[in-house]
C-alpha atoms as a PDB file:
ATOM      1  CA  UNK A   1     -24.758  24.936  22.753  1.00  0.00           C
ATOM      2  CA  UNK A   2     -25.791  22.465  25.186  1.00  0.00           C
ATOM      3  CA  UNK A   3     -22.244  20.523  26.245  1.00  0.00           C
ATOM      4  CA  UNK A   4     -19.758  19.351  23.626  1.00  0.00           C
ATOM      5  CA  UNK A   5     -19.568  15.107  24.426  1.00  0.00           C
ATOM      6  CA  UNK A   6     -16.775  14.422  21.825  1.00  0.00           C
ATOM      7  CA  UNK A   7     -13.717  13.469  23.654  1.00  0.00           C
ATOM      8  CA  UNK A   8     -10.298  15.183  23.687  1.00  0.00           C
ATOM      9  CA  UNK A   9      -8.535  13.622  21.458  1.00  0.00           C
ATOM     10  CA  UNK A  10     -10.772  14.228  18.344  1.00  0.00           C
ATOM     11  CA  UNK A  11      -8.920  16.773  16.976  1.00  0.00           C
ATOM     12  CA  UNK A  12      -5.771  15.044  17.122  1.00  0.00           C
ATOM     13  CA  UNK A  13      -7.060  11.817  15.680  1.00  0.00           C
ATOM     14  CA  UNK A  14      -8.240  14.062  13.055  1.00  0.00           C
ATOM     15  CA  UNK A  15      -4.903  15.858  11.729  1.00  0.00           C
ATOM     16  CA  UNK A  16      -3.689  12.869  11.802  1.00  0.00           C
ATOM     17  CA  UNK A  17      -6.090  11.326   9.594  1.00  0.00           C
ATOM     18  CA  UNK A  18      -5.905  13.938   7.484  1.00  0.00           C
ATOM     19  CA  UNK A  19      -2.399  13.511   7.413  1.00  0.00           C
ATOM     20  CA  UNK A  20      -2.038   9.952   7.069  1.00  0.00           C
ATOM     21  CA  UNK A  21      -5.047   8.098   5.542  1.00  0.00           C
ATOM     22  CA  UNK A  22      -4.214   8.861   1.791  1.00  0.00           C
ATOM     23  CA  UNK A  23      -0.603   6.734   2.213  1.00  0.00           C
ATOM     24  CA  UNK A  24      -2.377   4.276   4.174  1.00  0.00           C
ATOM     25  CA  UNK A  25      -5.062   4.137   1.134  1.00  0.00           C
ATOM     26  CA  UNK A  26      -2.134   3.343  -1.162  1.00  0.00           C
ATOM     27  CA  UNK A  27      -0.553   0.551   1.015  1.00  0.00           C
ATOM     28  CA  UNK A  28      -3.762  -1.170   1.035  1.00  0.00           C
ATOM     29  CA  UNK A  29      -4.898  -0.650  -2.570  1.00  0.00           C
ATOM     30  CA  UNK A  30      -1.297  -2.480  -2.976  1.00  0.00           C
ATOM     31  CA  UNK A  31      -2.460  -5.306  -0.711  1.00  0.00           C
ATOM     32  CA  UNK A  32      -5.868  -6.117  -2.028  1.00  0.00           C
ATOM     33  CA  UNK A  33      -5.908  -4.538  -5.244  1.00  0.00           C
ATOM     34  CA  UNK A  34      -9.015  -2.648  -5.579  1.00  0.00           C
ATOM     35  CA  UNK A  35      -9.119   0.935  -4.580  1.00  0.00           C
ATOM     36  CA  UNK A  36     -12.926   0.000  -2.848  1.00  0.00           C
ATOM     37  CA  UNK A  37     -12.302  -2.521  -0.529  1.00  0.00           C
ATOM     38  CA  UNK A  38      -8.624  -0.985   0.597  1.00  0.00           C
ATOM     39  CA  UNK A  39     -10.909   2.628   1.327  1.00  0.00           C
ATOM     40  CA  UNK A  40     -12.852   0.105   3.341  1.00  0.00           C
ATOM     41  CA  UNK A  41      -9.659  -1.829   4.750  1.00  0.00           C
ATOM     42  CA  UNK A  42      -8.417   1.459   5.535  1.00  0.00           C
ATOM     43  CA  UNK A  43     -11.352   3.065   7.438  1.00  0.00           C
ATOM     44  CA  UNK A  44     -11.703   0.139   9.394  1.00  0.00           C
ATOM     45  CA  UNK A  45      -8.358   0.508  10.269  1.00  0.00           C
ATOM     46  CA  UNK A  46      -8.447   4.017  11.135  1.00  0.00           C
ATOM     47  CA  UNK A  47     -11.319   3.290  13.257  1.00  0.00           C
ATOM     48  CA  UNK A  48      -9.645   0.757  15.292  1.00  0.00           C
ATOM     49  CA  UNK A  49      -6.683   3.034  15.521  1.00  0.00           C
ATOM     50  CA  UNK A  50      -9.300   5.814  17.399  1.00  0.00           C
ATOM     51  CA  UNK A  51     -10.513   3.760  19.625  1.00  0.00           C
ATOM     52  CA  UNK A  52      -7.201   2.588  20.868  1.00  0.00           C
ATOM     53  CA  UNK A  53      -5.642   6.332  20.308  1.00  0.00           C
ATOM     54  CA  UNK A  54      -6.352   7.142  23.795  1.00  0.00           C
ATOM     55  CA  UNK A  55      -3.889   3.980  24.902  1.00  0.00           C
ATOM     56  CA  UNK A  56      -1.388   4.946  22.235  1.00  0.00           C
ATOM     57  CA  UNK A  57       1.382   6.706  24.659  1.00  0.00           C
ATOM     58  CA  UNK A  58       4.237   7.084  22.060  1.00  0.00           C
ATOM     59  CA  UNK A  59       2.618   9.204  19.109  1.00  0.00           C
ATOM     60  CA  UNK A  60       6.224   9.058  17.213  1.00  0.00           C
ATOM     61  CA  UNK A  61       5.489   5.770  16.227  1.00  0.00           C
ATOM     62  CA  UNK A  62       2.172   6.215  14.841  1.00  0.00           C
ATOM     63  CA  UNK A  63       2.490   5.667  11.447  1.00  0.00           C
ATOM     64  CA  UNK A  64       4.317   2.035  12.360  1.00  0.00           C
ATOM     65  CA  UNK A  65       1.341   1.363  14.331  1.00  0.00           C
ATOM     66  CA  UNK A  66      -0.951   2.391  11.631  1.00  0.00           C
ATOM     67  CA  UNK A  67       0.556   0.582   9.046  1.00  0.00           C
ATOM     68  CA  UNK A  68       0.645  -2.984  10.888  1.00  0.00           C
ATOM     69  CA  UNK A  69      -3.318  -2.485  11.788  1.00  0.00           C
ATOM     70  CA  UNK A  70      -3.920  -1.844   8.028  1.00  0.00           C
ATOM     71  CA  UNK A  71      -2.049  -4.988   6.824  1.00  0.00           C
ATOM     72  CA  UNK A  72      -3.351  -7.153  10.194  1.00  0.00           C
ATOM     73  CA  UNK A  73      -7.066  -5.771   8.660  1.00  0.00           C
ATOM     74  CA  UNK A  74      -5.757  -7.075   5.348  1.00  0.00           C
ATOM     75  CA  UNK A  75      -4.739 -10.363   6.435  1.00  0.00           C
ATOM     76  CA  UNK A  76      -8.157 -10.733   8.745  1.00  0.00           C
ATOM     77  CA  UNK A  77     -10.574 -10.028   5.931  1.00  0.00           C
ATOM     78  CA  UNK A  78      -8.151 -12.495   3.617  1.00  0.00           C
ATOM     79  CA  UNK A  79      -8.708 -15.363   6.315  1.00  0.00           C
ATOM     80  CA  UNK A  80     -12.760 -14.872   6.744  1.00  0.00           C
ATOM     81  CA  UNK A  81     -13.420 -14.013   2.708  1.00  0.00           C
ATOM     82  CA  UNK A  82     -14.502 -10.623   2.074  1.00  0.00           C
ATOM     83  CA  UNK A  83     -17.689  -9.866   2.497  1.00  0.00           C
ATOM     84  CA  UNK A  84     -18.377  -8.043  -0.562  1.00  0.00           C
ATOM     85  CA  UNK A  85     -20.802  -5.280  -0.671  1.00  0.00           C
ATOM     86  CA  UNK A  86     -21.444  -4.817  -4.041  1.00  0.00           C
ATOM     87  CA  UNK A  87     -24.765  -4.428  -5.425  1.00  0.00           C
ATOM     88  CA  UNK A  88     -26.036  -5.073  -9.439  1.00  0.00           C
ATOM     89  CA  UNK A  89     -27.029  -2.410 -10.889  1.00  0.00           C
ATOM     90  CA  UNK A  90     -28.205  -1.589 -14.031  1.00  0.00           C
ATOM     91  CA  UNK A  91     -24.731   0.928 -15.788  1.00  0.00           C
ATOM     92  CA  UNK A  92     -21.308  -0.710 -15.094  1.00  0.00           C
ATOM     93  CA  UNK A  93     -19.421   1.108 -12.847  1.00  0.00           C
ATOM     94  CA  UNK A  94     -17.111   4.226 -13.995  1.00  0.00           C
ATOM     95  CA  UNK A  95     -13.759   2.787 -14.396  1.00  0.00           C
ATOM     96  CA  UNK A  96     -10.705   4.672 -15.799  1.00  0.00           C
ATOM     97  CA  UNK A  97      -8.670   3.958 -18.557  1.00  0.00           C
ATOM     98  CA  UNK A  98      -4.492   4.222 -18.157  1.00  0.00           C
ATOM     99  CA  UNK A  99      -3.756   7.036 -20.149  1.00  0.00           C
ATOM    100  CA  UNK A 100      -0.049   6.551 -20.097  1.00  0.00           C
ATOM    101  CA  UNK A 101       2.619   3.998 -20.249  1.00  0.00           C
ATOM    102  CA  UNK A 102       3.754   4.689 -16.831  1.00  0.00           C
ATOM    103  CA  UNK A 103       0.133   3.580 -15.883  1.00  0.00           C
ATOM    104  CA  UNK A 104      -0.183   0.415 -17.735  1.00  0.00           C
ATOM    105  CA  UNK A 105       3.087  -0.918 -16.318  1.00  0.00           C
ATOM    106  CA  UNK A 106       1.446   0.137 -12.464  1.00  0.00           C
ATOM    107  CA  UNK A 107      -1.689  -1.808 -13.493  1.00  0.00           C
ATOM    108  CA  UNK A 108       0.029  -4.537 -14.667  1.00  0.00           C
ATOM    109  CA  UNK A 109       2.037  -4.545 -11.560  1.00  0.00           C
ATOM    110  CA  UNK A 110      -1.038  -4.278  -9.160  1.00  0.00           C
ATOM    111  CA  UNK A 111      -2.216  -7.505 -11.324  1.00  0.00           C
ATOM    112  CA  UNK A 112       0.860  -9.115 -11.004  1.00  0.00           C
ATOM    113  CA  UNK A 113       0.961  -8.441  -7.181  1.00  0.00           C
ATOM    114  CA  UNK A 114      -2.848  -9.328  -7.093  1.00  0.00           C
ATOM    115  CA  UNK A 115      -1.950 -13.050  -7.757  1.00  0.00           C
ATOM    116  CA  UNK A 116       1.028 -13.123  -4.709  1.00  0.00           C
ATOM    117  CA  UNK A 117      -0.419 -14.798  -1.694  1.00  0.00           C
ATOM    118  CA  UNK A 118      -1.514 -12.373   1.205  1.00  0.00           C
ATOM    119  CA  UNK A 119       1.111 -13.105   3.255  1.00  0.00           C
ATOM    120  CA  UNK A 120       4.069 -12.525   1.095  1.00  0.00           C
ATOM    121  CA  UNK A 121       2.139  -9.563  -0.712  1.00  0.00           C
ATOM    122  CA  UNK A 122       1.840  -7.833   2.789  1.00  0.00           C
ATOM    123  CA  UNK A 123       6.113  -8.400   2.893  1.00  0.00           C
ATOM    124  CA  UNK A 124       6.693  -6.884  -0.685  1.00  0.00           C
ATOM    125  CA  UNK A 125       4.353  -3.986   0.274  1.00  0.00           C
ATOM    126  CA  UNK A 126       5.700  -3.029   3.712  1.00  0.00           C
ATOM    127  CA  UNK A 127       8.653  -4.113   2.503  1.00  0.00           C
ATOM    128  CA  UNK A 128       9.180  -2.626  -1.364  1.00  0.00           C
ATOM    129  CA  UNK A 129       6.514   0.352  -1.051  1.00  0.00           C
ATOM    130  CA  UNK A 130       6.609   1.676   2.375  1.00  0.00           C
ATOM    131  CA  UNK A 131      10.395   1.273   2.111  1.00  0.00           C
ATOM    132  CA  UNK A 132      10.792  -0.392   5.448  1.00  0.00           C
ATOM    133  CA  UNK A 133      13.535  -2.735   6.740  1.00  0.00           C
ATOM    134  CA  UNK A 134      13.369  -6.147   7.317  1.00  0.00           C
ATOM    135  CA  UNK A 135      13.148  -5.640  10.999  1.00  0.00           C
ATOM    136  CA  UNK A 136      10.375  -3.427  10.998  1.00  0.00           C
ATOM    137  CA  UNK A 137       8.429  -5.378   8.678  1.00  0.00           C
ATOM    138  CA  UNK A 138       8.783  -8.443  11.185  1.00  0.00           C
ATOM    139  CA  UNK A 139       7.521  -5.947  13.507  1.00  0.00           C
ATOM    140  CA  UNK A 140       4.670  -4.875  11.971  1.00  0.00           C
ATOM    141  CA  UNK A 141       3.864  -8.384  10.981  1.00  0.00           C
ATOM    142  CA  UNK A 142       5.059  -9.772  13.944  1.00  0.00           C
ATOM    143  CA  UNK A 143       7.082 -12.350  12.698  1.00  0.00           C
ATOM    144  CA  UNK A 144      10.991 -13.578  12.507  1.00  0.00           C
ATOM    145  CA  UNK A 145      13.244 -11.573  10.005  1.00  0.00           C
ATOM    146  CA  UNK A 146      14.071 -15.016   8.420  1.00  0.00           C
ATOM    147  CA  UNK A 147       9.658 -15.317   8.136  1.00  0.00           C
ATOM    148  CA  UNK A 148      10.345 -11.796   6.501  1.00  0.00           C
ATOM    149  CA  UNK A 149      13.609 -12.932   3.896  1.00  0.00           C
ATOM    150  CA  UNK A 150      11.913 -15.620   3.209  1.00  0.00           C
ATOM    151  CA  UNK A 151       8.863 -14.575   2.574  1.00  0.00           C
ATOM    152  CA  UNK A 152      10.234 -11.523   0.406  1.00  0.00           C
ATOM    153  CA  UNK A 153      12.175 -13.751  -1.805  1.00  0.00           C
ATOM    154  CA  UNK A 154       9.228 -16.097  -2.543  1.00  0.00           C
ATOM    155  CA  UNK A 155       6.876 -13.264  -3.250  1.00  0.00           C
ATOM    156  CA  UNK A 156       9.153 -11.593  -5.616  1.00  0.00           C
ATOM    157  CA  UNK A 157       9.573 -14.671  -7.338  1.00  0.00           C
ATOM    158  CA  UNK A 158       6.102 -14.797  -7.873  1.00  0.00           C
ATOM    159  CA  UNK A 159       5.609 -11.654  -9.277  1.00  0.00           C
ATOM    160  CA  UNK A 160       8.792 -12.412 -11.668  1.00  0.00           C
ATOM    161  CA  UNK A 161       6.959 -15.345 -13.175  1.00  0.00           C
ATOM    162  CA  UNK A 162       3.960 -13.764 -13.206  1.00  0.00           C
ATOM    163  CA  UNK A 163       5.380 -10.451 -15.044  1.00  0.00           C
ATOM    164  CA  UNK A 164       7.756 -12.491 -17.510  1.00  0.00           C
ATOM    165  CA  UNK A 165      10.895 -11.370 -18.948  1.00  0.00           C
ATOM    166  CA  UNK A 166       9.256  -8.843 -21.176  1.00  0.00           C
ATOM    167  CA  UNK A 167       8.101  -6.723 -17.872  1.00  0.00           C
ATOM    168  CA  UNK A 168      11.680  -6.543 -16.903  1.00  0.00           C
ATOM    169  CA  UNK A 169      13.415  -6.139 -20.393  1.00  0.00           C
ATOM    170  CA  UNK A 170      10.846  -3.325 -20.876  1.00  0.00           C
ATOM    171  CA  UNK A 171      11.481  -1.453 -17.846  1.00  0.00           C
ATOM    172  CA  UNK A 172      15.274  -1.573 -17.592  1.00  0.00           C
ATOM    173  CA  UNK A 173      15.051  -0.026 -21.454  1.00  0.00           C
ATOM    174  CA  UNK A 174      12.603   3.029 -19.766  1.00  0.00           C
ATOM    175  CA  UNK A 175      14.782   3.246 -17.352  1.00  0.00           C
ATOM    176  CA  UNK A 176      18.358   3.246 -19.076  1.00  0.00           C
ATOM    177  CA  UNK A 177      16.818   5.653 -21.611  1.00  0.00           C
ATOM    178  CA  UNK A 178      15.650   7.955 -18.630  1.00  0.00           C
ATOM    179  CA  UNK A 179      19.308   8.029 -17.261  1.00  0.00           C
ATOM    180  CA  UNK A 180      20.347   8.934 -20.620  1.00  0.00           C
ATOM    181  CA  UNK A 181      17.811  11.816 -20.472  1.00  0.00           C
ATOM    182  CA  UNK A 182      18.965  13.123 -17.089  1.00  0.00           C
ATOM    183  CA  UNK A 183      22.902  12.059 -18.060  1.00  0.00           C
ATOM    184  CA  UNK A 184      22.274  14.642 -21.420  1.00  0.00           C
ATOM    185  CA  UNK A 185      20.583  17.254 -19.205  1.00  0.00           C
ATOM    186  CA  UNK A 186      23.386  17.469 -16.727  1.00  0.00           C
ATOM    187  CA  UNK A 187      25.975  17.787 -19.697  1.00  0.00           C
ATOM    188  CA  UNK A 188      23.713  20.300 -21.709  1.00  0.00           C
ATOM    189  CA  UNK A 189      23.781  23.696 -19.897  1.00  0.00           C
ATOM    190  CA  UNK A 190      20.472  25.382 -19.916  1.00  0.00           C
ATOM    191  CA  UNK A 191      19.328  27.550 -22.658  1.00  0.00           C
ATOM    192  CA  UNK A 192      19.693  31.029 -21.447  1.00  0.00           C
END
């Protein structure tokens, strides 16, 4: 073998790719909606997160890092339009059906969370899904915590009106009659 020319760092960058680029995936299929463009969002992000991984001096906060450049890519592509890549073709693409309640309430959700602007979306997601507090979601947006509050609140009020009361009756019921299920299971000892 003549000379290796990759630099040092590759296998680094690549555990944590490895690692990391399936939860990133899922915050950005949150933010746009479509699991195509957030694998693109996402790979765009990763790539801007190698080239600046040389730079990056404090690898415990990676994943913060990570995150904001996935919802900054978000919020760029938002502002120019995405450029869709999609070509016609002559078979509709393979889609998949939800095969279970717990999946139609998660599409309906992504719908519902679809239709909340960018901005606030990108709050609810950092906020709600990546389980973040308010001051690291002003971080990572780099914005006030009242910007974050405020934005929160709207967005969520959004996706209230946009789910209806149903969506919310519906789920507390799943979720009272789950408690009952775990409630009975505590109280019934196991068969033995």
């Amino acid at each position: 073998m003549v000379g290796d020319n990759r630099p040092s760092y590759d296998g680094e960058f690549s555990e944590y790719f490895a690692a990391r680029a399936h939860a990133l995936r899922n915050t950005a299929h949150l933010l746009c909606g479509d699991w195509h463009r957030a694998e693109d969002i996402t790979q765009l992000a990763m790539l801007k997160l190698y080239v600046a991984w040389p730079r990056l001096a404090r690898r415990d906060s990676l994943d913060a890092y990570a995150r904001r450049v996935v919802v900054r890519t978000f919020l760029a592509e938002n502002r120019r339009g995405w450029r869709r890549r999609e070509q016609l073709t002559e078979e509709p693409p393979d889609t998949v059906a939800p095969t279970d309640g717990d999946s139609a309430h998660r599409l309906l959700l992504v719908r519902a969370l679809a239709a909340v602007p960018p901005r606030q979306r990108a709050v609810l997601v950092l906020r709600y899904w990546n389980d973040l507090s308010v001051d690291e979601v002003a971080a990572a947006l780099g914005c006030s915590t009242g910007t974050v509050k405020s934005q929160a609140a709207r967005g969520l009020a959004t996706l209230r009106q946009r789910l209806g009361p149903h969506f919310t009756e519906a789920t507390t019921e799943e979720r009272s009659d789950a408690r009952a299920r775990r409630t009975r299971a505590d109280v019934v000892p196991p068969h033995r």
